[in-house]
N, C-alpha and C. Protein backbone atom coordinates (compact mmCIF):
# COMPACT_ATOMS: atom_id res chain seq x y z
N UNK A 1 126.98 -35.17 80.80
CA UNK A 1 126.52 -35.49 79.45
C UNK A 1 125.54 -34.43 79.00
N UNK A 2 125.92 -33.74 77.66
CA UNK A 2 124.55 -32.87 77.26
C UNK A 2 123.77 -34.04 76.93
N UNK A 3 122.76 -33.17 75.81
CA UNK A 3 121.91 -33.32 75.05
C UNK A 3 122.21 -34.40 73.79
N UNK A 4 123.48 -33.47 73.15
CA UNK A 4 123.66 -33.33 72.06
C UNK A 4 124.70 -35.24 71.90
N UNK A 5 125.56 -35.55 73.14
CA UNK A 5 125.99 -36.86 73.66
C UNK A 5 125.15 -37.99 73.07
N UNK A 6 123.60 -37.77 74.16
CA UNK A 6 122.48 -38.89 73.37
C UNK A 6 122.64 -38.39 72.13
N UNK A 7 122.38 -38.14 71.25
CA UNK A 7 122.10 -37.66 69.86
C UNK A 7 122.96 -38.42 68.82
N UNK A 8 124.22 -37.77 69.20
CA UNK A 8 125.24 -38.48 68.29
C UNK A 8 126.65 -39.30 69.21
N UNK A 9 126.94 -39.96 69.00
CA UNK A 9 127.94 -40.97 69.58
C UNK A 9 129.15 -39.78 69.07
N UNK A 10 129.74 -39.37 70.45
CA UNK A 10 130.99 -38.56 70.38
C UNK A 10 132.15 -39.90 70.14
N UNK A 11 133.26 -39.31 68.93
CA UNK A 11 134.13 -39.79 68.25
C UNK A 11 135.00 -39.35 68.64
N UNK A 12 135.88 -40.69 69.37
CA UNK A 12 137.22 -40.37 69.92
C UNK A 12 138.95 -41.17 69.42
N UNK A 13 139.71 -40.23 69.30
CA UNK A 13 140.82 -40.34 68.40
C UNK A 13 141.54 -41.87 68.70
N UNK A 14 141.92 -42.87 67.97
CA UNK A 14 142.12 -44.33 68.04
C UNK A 14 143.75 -43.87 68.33
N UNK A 15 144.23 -44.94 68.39
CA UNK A 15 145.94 -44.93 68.82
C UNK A 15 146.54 -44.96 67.75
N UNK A 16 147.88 -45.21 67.91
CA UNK A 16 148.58 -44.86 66.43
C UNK A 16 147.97 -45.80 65.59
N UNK A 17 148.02 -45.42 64.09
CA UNK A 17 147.53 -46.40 63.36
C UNK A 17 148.78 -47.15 62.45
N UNK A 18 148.98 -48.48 62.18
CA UNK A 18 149.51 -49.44 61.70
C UNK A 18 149.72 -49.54 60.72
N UNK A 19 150.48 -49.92 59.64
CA UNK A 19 150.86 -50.36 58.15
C UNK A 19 151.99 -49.84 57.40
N UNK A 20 151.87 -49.81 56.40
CA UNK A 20 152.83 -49.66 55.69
C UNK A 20 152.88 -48.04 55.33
N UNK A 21 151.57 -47.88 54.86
CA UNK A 21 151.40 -46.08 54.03
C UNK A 21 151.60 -45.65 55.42
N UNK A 22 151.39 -46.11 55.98
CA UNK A 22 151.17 -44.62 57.79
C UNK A 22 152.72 -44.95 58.55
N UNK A 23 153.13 -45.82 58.31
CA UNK A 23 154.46 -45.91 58.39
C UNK A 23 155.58 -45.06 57.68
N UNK A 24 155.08 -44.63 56.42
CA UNK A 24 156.02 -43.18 55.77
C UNK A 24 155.68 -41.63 56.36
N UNK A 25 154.96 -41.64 57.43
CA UNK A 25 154.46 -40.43 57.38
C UNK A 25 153.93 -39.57 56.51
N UNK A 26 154.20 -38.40 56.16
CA UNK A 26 153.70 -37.41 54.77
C UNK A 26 153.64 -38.18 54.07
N UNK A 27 154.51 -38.99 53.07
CA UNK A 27 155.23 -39.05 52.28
C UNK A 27 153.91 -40.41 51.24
N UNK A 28 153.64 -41.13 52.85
CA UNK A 28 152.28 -41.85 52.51
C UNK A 28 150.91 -41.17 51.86
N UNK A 29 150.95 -39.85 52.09
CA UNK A 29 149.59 -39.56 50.75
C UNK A 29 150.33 -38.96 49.72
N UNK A 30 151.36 -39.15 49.68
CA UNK A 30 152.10 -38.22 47.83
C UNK A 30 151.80 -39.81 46.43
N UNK A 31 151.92 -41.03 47.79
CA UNK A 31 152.22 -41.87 46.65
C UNK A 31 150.40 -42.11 45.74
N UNK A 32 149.72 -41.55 46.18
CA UNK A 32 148.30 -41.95 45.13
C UNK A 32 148.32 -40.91 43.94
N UNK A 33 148.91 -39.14 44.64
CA UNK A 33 149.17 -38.57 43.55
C UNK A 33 150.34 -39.25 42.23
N UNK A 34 151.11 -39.48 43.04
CA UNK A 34 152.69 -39.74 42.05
C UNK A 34 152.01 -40.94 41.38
N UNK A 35 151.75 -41.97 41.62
CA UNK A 35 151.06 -43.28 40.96
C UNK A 35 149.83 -42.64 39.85
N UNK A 36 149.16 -41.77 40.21
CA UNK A 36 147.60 -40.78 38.78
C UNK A 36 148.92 -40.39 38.36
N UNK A 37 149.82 -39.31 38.34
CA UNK A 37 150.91 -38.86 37.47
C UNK A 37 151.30 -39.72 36.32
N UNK A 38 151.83 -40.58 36.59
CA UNK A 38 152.67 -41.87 36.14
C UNK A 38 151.40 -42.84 35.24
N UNK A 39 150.26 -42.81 36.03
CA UNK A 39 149.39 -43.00 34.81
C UNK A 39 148.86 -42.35 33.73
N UNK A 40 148.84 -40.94 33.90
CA UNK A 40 148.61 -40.09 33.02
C UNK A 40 149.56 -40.03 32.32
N UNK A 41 150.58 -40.06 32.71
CA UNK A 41 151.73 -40.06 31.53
C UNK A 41 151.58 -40.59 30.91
N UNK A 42 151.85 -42.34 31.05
CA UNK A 42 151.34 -42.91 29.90
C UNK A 42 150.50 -43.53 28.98
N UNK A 43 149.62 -42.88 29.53
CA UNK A 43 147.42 -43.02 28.52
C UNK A 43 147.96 -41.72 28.13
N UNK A 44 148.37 -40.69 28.48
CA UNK A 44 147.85 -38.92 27.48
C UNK A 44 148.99 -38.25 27.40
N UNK A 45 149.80 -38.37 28.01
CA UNK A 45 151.30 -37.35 27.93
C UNK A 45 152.03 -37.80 26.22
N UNK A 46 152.38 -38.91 26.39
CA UNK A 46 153.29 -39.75 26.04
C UNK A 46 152.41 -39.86 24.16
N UNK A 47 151.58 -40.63 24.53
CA UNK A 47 150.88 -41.00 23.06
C UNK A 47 150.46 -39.40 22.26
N UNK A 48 150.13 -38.64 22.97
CA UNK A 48 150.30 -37.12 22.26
C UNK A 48 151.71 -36.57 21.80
N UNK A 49 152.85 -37.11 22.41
CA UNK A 49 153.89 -36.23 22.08
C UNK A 49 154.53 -37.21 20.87
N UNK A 50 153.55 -38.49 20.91
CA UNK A 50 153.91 -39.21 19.56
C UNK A 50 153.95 -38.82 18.52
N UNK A 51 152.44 -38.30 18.72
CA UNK A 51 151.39 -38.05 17.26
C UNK A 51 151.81 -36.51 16.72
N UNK A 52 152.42 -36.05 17.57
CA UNK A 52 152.94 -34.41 17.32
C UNK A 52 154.19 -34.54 16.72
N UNK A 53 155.20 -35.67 17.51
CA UNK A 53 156.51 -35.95 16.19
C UNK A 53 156.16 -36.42 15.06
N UNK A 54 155.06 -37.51 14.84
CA UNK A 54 154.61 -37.74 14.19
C UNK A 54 154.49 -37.00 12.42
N UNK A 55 153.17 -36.12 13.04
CA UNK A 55 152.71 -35.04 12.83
C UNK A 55 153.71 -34.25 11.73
N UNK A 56 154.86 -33.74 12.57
CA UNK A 56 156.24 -32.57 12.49
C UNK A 56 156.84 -33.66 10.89
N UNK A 57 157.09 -34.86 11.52
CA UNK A 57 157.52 -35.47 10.40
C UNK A 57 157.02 -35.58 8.92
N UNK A 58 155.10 -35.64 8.72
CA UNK A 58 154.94 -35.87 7.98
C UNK A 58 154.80 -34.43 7.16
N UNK A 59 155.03 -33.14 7.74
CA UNK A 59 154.89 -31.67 6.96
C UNK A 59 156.07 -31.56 6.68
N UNK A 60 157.27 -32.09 7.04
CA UNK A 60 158.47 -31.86 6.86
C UNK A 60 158.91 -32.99 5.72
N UNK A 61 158.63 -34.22 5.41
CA UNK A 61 158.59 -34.61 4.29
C UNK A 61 157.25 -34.43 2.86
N UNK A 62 156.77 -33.37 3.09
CA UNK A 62 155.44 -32.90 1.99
C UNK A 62 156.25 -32.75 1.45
N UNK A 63 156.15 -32.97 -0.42
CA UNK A 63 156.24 -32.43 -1.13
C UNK A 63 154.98 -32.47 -2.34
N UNK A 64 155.40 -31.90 -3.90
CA UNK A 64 154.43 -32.11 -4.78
C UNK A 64 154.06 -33.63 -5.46
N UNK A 65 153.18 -33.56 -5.42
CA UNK A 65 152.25 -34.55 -6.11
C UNK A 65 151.91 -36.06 -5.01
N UNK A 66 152.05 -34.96 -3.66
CA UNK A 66 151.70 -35.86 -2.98
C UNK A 66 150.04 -35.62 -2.40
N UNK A 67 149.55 -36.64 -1.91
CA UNK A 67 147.94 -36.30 -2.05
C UNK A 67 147.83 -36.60 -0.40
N UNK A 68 146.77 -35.58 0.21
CA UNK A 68 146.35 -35.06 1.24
C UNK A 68 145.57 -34.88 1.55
N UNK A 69 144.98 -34.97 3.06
CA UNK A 69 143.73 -34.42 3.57
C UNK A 69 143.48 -33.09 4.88
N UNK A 70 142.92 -32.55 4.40
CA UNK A 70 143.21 -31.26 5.45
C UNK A 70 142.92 -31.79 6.57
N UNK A 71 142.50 -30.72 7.64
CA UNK A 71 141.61 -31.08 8.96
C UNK A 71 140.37 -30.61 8.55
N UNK A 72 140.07 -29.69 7.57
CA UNK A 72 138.70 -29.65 7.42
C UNK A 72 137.99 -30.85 6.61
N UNK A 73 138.81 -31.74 6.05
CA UNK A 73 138.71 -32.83 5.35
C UNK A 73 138.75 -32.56 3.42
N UNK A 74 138.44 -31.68 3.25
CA UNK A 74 139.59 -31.75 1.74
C UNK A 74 140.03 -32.11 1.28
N UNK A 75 140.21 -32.93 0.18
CA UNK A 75 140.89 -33.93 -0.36
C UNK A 75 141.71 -33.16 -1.55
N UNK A 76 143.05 -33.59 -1.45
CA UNK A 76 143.79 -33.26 -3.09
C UNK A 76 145.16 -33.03 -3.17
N UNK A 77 145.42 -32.51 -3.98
CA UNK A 77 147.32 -32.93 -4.41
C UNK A 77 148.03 -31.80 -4.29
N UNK A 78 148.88 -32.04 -3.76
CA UNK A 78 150.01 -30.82 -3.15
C UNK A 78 150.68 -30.61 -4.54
N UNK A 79 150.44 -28.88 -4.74
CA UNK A 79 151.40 -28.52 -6.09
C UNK A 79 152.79 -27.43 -5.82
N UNK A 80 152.52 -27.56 -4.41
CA UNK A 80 154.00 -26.67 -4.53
C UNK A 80 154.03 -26.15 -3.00
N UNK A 81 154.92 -26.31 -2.44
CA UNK A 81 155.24 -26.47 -0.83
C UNK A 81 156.56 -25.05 -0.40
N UNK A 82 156.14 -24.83 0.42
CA UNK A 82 157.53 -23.49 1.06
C UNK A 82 156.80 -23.57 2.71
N UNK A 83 158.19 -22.37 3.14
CA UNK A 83 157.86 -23.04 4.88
C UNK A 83 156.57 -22.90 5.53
N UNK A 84 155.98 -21.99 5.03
CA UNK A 84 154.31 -22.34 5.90
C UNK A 84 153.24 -22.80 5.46
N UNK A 85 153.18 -22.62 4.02
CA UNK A 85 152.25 -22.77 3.33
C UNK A 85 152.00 -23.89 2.40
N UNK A 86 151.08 -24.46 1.95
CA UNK A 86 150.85 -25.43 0.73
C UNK A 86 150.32 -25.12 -0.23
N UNK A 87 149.95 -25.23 -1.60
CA UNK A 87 148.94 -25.21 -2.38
C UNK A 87 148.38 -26.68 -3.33
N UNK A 88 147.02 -26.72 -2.57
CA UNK A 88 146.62 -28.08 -2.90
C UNK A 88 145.44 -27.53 -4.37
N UNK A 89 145.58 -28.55 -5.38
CA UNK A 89 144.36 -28.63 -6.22
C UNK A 89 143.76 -29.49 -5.53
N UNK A 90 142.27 -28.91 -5.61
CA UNK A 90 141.39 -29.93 -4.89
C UNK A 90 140.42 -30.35 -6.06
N UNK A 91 140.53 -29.76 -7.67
CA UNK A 91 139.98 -30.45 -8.75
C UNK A 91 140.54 -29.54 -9.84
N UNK A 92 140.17 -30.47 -10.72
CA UNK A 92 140.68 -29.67 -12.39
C UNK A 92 141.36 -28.10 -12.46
N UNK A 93 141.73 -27.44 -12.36
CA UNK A 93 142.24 -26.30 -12.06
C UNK A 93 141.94 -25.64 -11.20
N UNK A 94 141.24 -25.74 -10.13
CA UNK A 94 141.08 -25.31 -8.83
C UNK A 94 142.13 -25.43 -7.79
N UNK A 95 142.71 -24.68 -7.42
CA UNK A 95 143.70 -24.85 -5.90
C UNK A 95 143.82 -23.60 -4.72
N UNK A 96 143.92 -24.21 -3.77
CA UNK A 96 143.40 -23.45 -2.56
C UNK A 96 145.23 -23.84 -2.34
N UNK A 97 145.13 -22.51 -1.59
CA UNK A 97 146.39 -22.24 -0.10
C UNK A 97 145.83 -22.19 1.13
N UNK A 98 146.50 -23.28 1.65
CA UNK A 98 146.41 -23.88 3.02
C UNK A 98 147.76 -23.96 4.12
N UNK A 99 147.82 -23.20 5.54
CA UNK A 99 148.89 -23.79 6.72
C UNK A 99 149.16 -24.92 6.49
N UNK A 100 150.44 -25.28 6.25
CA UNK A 100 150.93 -26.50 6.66
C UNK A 100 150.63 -27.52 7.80
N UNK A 101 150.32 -26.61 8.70
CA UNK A 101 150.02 -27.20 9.80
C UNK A 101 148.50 -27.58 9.83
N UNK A 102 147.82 -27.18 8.54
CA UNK A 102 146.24 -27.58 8.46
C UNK A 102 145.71 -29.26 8.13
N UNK A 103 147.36 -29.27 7.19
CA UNK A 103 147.23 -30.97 6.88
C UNK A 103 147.45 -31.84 7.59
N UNK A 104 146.23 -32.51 7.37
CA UNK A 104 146.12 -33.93 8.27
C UNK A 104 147.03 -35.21 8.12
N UNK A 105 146.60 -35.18 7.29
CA UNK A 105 147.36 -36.79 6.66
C UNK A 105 148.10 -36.67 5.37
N UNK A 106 148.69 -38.46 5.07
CA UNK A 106 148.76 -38.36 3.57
C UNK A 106 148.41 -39.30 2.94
N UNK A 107 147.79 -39.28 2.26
CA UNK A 107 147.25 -40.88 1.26
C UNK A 107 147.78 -41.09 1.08
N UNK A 108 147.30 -42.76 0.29
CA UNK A 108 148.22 -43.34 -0.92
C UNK A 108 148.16 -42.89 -2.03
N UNK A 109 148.80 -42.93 -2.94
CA UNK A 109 148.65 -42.61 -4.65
C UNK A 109 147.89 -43.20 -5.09
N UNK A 110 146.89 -42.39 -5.77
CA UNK A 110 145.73 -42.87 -6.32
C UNK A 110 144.38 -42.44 -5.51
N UNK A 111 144.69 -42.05 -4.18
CA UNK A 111 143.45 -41.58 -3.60
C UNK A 111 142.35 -40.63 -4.01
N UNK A 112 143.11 -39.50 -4.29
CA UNK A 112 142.85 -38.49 -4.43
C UNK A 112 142.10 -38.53 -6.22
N UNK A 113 141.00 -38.94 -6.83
CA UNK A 113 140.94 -38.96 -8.21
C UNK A 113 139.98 -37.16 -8.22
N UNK A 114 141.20 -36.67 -9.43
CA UNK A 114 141.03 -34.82 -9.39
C UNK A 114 140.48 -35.11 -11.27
């Protein structure tokens, strides 16, 4: 016996161990990854690839005199639409060009008072 014996209780290897997970061999630590996978999928995979069809759908039905909000938050009425671009009045003869892909949403009619 050293020293080091008293000190710390030497740890010695137990016999096979029993159950179900240690019964698959490897295959028993893949299933905690594959199970987080399968949850992530559906809390963040899944509900994002919603909001992105979503999304695709509502720039692909824009047209004029429909009323909008950017992502910078902007409020106002779509006057004329082509493939990338928009042009929103955001008051009385004022209108900005904006990415399509900048718009957020779409109101109801009447939101937008220009």
């Amino acid at each position: 016996m050293s020293l080091l014996d008293l000190i710390i209780t030497p740890a010695f290897a137990e016999g096979e161990a029993t159950g179900v997970v240690s019964g698959l061999g490897g295959l028993g630590d893949l299933i905690p990854i594959v199970l987080l996978f399968i949850v992530f999928y559906f809390l963040l995979i899944r509900p994002q690839q919603k909001r992105a069809k979503d999304h695709k759908t509502l720039l692909a039905a824009l047209k004029a005199g429909d009323e909008v909000v950017t992502n910078g938050g902007t409020i106002g009425v779509v006057k004329s639409v082509d493939e990338s671009f928009a042009i929103i009045e955001i008051a009385a003869g004022v209108a900005i060009k904006v990415q399509k892909q900048g718009i957020n949403q779409k109101l109801p009619k009447g939101s937008a008072a220009i």
